[in-house]
N, C-alpha and C. Protein backbone atom coordinates (compact mmCIF):
# COMPACT_ATOMS: atom_id res chain seq x y z
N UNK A 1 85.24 170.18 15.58
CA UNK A 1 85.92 170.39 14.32
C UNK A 1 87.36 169.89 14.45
N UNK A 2 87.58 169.17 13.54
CA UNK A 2 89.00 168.63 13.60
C UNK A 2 90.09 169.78 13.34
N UNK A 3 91.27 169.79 14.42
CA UNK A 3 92.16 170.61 14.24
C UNK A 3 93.16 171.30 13.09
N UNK A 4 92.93 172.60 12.56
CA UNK A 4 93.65 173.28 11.69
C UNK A 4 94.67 173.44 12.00
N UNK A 5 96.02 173.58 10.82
CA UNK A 5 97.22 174.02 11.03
C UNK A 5 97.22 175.02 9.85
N UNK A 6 97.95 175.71 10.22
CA UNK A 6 98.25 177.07 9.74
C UNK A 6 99.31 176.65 8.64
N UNK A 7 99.47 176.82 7.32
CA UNK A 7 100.55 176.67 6.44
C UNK A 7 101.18 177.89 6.01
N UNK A 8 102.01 178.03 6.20
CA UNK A 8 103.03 179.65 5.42
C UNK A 8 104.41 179.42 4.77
N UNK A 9 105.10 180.04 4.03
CA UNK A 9 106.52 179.99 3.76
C UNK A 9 106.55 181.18 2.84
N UNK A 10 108.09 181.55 3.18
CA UNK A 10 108.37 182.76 2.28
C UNK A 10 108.49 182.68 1.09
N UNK A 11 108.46 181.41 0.41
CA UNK A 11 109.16 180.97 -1.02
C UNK A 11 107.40 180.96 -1.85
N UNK A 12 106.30 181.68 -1.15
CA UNK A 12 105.55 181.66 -1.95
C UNK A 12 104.99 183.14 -1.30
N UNK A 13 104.18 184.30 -2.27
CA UNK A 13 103.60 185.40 -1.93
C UNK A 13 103.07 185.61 -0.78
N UNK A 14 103.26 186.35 -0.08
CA UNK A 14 102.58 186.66 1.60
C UNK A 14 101.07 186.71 1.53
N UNK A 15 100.21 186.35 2.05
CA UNK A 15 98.58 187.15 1.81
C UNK A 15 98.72 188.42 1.90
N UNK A 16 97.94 188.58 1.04
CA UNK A 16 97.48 190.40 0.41
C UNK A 16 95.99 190.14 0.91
N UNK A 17 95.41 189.73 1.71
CA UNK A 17 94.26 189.74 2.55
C UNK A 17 93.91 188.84 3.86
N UNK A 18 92.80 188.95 3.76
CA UNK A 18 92.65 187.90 5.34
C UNK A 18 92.36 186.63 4.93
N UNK A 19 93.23 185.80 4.70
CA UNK A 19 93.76 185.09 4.38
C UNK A 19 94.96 184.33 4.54
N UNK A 20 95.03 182.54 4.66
CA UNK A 20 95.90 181.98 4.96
C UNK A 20 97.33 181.40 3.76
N UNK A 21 97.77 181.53 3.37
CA UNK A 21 98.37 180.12 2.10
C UNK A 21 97.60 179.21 2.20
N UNK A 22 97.85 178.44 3.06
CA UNK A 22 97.20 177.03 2.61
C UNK A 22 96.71 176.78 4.71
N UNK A 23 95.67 175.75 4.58
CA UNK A 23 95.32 175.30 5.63
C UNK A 23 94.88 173.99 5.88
N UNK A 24 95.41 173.19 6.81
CA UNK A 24 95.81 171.71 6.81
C UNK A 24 94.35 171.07 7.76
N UNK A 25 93.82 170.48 7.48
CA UNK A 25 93.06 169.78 8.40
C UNK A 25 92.79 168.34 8.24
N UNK A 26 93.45 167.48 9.12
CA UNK A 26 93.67 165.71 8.89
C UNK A 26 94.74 165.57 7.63
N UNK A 27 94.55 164.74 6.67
CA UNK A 27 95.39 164.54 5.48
C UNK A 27 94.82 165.48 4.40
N UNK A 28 94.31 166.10 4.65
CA UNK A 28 93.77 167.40 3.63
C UNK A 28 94.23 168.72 3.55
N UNK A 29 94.97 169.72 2.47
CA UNK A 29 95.77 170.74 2.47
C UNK A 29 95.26 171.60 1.36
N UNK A 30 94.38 172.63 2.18
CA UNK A 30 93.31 173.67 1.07
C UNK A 30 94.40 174.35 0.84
N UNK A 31 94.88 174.75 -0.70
CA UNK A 31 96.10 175.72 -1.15
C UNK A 31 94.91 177.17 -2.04
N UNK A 32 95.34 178.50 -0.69
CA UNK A 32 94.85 179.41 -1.75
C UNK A 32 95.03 179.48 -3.06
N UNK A 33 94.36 180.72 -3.10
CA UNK A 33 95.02 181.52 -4.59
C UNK A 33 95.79 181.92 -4.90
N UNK A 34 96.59 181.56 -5.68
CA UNK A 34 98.54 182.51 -6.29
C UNK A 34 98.35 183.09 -7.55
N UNK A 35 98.72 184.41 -7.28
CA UNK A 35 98.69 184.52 -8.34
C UNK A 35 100.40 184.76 -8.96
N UNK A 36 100.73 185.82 -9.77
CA UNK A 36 102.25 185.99 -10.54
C UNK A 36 102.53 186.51 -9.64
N UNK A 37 102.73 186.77 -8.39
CA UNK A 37 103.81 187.77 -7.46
C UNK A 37 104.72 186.83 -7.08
N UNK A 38 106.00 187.89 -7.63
CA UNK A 38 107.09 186.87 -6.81
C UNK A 38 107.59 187.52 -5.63
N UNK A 39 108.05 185.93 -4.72
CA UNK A 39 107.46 186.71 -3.61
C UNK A 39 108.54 187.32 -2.59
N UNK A 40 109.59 187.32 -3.10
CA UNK A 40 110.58 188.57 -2.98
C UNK A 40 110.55 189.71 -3.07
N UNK A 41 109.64 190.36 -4.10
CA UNK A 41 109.04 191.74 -4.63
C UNK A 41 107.82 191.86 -4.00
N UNK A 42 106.77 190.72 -4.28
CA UNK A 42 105.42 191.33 -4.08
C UNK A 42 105.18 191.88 -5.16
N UNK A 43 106.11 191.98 -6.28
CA UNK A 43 105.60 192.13 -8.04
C UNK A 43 105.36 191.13 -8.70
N UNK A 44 104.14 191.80 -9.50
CA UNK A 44 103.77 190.69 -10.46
C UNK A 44 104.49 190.37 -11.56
N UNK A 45 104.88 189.50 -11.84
CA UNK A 45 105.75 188.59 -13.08
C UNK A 45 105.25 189.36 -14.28
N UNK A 46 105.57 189.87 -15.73
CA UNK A 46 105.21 189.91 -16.83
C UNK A 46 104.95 188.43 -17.45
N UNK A 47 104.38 188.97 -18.52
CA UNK A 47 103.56 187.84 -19.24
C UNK A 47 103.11 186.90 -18.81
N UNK A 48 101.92 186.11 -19.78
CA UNK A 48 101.19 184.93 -19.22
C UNK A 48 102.05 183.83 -19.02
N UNK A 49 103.34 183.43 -20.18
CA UNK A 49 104.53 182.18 -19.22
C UNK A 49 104.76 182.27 -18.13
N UNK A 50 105.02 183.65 -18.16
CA UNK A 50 106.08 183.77 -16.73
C UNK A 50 104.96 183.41 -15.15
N UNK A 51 103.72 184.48 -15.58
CA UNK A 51 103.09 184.15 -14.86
C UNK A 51 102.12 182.66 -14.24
N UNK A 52 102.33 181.96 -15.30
CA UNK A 52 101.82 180.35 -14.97
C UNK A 52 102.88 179.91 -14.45
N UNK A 53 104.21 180.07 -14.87
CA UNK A 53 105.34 179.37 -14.13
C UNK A 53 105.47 179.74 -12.60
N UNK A 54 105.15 180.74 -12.33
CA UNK A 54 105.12 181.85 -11.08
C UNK A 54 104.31 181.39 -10.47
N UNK A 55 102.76 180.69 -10.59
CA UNK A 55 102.32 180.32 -9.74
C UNK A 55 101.92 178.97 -9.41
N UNK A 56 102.56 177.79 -10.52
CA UNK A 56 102.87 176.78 -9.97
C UNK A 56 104.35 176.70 -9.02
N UNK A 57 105.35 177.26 -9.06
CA UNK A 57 106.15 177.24 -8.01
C UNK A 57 105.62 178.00 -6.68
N UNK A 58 104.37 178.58 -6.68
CA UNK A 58 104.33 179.06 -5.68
C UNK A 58 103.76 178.04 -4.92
N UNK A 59 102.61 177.21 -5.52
CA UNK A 59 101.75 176.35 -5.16
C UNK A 59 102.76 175.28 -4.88
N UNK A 60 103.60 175.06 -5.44
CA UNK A 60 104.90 174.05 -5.38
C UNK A 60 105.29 174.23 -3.71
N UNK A 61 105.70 175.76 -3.58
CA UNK A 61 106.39 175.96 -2.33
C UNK A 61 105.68 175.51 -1.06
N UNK A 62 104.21 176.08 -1.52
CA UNK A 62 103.37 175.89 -0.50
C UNK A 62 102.95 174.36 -0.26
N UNK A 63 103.08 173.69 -0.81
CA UNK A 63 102.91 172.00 -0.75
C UNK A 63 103.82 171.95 -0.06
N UNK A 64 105.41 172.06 -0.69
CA UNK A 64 106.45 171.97 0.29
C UNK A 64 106.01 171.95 1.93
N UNK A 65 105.62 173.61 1.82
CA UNK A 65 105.94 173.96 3.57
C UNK A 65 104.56 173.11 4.13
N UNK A 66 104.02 172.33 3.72
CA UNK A 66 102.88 171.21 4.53
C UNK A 66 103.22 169.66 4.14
N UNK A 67 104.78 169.42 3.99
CA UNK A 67 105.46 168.37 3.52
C UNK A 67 104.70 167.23 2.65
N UNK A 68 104.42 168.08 1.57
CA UNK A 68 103.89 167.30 0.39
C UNK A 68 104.66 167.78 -0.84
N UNK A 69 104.14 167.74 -1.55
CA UNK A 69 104.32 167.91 -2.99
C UNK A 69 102.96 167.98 -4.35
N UNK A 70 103.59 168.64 -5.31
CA UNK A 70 101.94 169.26 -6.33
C UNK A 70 101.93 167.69 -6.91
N UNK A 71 102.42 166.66 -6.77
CA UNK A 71 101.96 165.12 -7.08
C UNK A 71 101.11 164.57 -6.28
N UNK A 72 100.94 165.14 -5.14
CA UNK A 72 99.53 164.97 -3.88
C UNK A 72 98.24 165.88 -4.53
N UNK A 73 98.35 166.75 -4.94
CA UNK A 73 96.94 167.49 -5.98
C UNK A 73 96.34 166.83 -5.98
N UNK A 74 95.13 166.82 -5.59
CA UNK A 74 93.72 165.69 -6.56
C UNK A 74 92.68 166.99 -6.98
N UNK A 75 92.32 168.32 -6.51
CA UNK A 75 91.90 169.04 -7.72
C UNK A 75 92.76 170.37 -7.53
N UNK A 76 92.55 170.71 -8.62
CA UNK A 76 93.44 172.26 -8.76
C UNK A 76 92.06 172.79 -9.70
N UNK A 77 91.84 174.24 -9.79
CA UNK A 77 90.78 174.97 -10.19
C UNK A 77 92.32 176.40 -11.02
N UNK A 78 91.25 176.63 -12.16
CA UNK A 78 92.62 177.82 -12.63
C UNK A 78 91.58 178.42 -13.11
N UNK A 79 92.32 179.81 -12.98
CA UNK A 79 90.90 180.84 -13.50
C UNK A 79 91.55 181.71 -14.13
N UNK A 80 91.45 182.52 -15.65
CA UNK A 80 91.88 183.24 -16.15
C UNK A 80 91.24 183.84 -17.08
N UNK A 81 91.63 185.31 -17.06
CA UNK A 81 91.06 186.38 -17.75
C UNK A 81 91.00 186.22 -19.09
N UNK A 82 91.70 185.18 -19.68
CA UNK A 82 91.86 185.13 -21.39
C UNK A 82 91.93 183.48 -21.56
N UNK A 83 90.70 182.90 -21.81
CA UNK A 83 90.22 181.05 -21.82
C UNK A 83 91.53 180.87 -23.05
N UNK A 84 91.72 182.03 -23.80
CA UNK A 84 93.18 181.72 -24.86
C UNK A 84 94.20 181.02 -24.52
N UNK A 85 94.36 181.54 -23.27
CA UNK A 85 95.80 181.06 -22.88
C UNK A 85 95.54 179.56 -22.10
N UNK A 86 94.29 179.07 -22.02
CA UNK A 86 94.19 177.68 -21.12
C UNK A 86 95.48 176.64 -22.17
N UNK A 87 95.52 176.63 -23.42
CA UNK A 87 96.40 175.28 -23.92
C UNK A 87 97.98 175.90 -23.52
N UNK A 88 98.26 177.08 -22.96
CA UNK A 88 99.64 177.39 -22.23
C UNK A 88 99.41 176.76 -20.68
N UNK A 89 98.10 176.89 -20.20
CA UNK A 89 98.52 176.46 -18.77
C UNK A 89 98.98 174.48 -19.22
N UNK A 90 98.25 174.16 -20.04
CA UNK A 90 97.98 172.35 -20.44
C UNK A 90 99.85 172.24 -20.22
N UNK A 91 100.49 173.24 -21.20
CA UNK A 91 101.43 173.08 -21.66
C UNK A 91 102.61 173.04 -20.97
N UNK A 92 102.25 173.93 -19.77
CA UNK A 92 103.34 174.48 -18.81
C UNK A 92 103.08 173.30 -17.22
N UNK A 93 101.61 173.36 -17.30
CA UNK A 93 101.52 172.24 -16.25
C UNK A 93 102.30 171.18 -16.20
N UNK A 94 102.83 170.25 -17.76
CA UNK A 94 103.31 169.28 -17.91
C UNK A 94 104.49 168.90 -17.38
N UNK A 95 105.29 170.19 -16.88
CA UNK A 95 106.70 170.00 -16.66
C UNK A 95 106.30 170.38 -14.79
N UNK A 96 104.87 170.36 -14.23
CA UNK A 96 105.22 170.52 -12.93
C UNK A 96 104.39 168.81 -12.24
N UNK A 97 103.79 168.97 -13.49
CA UNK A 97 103.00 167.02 -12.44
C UNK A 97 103.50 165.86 -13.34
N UNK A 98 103.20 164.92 -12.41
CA UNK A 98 103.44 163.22 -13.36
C UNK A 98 102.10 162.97 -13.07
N UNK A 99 101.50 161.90 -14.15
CA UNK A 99 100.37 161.41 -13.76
C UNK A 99 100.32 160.75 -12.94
N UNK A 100 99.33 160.37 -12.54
CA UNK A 100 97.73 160.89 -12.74
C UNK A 100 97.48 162.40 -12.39
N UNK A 101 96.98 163.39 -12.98
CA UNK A 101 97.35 164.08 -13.43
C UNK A 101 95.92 164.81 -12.12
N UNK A 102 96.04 166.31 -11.96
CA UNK A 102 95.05 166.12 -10.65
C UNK A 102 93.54 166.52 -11.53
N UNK A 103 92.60 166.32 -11.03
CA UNK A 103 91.15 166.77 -11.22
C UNK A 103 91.19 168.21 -11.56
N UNK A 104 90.67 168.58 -12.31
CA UNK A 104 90.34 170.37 -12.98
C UNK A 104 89.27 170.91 -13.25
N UNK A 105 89.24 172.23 -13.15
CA UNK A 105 88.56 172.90 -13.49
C UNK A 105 88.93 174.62 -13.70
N UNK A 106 88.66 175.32 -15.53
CA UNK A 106 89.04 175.67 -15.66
C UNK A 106 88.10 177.07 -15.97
N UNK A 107 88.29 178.16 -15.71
CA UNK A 107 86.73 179.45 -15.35
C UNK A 107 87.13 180.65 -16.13
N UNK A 108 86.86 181.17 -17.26
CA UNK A 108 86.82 182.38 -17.48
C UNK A 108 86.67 183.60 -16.75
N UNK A 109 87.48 184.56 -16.27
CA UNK A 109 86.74 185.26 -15.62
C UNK A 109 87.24 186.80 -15.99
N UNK A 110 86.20 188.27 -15.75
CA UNK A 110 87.06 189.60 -16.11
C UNK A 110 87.77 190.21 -15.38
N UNK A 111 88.53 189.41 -14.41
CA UNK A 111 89.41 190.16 -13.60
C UNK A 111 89.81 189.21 -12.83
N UNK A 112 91.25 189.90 -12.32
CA UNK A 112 91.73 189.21 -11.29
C UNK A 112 92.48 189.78 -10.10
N UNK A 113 92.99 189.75 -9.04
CA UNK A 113 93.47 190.78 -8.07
C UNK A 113 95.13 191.21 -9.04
N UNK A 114 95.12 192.45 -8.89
CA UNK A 114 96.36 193.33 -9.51
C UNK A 114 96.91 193.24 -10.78
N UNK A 115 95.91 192.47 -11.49
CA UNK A 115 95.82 192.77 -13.06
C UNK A 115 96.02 191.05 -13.43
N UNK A 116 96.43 190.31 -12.01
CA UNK A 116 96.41 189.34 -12.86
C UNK A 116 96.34 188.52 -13.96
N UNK A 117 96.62 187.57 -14.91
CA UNK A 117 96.30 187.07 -16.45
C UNK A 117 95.80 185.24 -15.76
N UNK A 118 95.87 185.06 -14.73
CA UNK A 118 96.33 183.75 -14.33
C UNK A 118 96.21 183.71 -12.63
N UNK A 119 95.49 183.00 -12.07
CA UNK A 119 95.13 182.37 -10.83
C UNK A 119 94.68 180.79 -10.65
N UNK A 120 95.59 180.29 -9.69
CA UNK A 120 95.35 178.84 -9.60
C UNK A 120 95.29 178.60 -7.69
N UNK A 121 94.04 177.29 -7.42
CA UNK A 121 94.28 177.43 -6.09
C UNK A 121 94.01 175.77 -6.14
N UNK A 122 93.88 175.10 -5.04
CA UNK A 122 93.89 173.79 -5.28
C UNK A 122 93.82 173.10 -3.94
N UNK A 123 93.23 171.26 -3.48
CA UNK A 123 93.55 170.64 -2.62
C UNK A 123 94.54 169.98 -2.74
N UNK A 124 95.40 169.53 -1.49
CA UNK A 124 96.31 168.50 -1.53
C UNK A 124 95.69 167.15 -0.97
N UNK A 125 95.67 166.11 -0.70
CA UNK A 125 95.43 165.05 0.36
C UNK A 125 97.21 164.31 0.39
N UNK A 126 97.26 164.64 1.71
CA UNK A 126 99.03 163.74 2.33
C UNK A 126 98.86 163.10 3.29
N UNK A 127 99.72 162.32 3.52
CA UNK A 127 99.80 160.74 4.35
C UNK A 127 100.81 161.44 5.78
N UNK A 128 100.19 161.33 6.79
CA UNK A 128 101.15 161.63 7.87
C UNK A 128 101.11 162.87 8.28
């Protein structure tokens, strides 16, 4: 098995399970799940803005700390308790990628860890 690296940084939520942030293997960078905790508190953000903004910077950070960036994305998966709010994620995404814009997929679901409204997790592929 080709060698894993461990990805972490404080500028995105600690795991709240057994679980990594993100994990690097060759030019490939699996980014968990974020949800709204910011990660100074370990509280969850109010509302669904705040909380989409909350967890693309987290996913942001975590690209960071595996020296990439969310313009390396090729899929991101978002899952949320209310399919209502998907044309806020369209909306809010816009100001975190340039195109080409990454691969999606988007899941209804009735819950999320700590009341969540909003969960996004995603691959990276980086050069070097």
């Amino acid at each position: 098995m080709a060698n894993k690296q461990f990805i972490q940084t404080p500028d995105a939520p600690a795991a709240i399970g057994t679980y990594s942030q993100a994990i690097r293997v060759g030019d490939t960078v699996y980014l968990s799940g974020q949800i709204g905790l910011d990660p100074a508190t370990m509280q969850m953000v109010e509302g669904i803005d705040e909380q989409i903004h909350r967890v693309f910077q987290s996913l942001r950070a975590v690209a960071n700390a595996s020296h990439s960036d969310l313009n390396d994305l090729v899929k991101l998966n978002v899952f949320l308790t209310d399919l209502k709010n998907f044309s806020k994620v369209n909306e809010i995404m816009a100001g975190y990628f340039q195109q080409p814009y990454p691969a999606r997929a988007a899941v209804g679901v009735s819950a999320l860890p700590r009341g969540a409204l909003v969960e996004m997790d995603g691959v990276l592929v980086v050069q070097g």
